[in-house]
C-alpha atoms as a PDB file:
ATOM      1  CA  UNK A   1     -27.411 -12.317 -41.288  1.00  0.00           C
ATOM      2  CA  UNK A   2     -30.221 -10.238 -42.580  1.00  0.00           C
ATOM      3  CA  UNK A   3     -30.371  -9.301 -46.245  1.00  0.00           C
ATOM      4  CA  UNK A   4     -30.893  -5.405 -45.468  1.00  0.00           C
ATOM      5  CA  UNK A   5     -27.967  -5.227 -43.348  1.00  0.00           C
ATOM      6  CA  UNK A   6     -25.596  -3.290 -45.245  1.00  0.00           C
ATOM      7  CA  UNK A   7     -22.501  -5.084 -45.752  1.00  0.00           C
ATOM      8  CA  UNK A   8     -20.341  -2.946 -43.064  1.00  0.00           C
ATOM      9  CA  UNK A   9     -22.627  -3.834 -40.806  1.00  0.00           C
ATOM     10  CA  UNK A  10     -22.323  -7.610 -41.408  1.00  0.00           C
ATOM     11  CA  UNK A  11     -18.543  -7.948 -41.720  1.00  0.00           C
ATOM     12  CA  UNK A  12     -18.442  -5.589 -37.773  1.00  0.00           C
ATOM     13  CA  UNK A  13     -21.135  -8.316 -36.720  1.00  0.00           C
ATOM     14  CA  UNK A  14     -19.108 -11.451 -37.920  1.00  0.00           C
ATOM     15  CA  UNK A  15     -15.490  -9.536 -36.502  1.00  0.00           C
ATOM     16  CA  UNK A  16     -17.484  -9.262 -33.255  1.00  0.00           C
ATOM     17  CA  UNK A  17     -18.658 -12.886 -33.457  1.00  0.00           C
ATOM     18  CA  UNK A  18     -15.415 -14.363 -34.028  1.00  0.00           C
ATOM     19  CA  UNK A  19     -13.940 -12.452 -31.427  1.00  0.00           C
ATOM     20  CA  UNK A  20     -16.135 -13.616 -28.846  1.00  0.00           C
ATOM     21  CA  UNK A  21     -15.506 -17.360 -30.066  1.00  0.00           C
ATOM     22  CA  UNK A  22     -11.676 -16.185 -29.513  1.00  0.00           C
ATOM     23  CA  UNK A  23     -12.555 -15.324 -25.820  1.00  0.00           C
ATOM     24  CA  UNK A  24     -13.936 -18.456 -25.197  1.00  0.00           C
ATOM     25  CA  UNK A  25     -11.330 -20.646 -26.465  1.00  0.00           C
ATOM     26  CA  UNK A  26      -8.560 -18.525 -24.967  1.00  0.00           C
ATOM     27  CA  UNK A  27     -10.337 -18.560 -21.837  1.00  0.00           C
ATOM     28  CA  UNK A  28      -8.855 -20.048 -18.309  1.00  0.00           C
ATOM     29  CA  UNK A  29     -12.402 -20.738 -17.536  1.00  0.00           C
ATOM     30  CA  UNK A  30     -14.396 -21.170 -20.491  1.00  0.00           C
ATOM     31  CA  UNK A  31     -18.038 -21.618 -18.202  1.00  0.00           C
ATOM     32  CA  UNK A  32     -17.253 -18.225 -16.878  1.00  0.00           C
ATOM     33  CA  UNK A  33     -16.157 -16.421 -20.209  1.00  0.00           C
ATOM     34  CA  UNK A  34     -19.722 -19.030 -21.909  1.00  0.00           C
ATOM     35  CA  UNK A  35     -21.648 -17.474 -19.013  1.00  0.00           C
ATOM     36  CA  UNK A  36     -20.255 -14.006 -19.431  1.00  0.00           C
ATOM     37  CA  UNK A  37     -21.206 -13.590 -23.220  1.00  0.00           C
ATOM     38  CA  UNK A  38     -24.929 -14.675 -21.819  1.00  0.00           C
ATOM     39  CA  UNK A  39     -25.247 -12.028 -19.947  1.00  0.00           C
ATOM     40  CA  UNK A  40     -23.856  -9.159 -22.288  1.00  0.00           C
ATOM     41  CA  UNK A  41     -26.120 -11.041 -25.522  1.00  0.00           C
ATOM     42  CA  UNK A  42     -29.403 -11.010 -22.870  1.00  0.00           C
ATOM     43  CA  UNK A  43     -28.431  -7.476 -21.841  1.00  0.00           C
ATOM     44  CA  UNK A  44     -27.938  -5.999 -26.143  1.00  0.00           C
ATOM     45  CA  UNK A  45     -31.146  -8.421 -26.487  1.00  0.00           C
ATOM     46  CA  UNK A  46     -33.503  -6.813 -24.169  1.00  0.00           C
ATOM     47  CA  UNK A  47     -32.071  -3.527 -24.916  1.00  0.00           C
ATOM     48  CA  UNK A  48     -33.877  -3.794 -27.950  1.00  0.00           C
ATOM     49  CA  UNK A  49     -37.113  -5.119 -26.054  1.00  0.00           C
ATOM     50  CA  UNK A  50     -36.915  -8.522 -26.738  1.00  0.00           C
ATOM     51  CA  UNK A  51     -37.975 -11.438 -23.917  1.00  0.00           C
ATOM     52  CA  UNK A  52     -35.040 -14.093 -23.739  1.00  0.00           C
ATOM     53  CA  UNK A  53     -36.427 -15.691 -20.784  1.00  0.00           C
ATOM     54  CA  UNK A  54     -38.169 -18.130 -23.432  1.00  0.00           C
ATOM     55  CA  UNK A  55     -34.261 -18.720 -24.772  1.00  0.00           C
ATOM     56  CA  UNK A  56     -33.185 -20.073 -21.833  1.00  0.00           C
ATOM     57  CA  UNK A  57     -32.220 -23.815 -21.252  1.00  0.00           C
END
């Protein structure tokens, strides 16, 4: 977490974490719910401009 986030902002960021990690474990497919948080982090990622295609594996 960055240092200027204002604490709000880091406790909505770790809620949303943690609720993703919820998904996945919950999940009747997990590689579809892994592979569907991909997609929506790429998507907020290059929203914001930034290249993922170095991210990927």
């Amino acid at each position: 977490m960055n240092e200027f986030m204002p604490e709000k902002e880091q406790a909505t960021a770790l809620i949303e974490e943690y609720a993703k990690l919820q998904r996945i474990k919950a999940a009747p497919n997990r590689d579809e719910e892994i592979d569907y948080q991909i997609k929506t982090a790429k998507a907020k990622l290059e929203a914001l401009g930034i290249v993922t295609e170095n991210l990927d594996k």
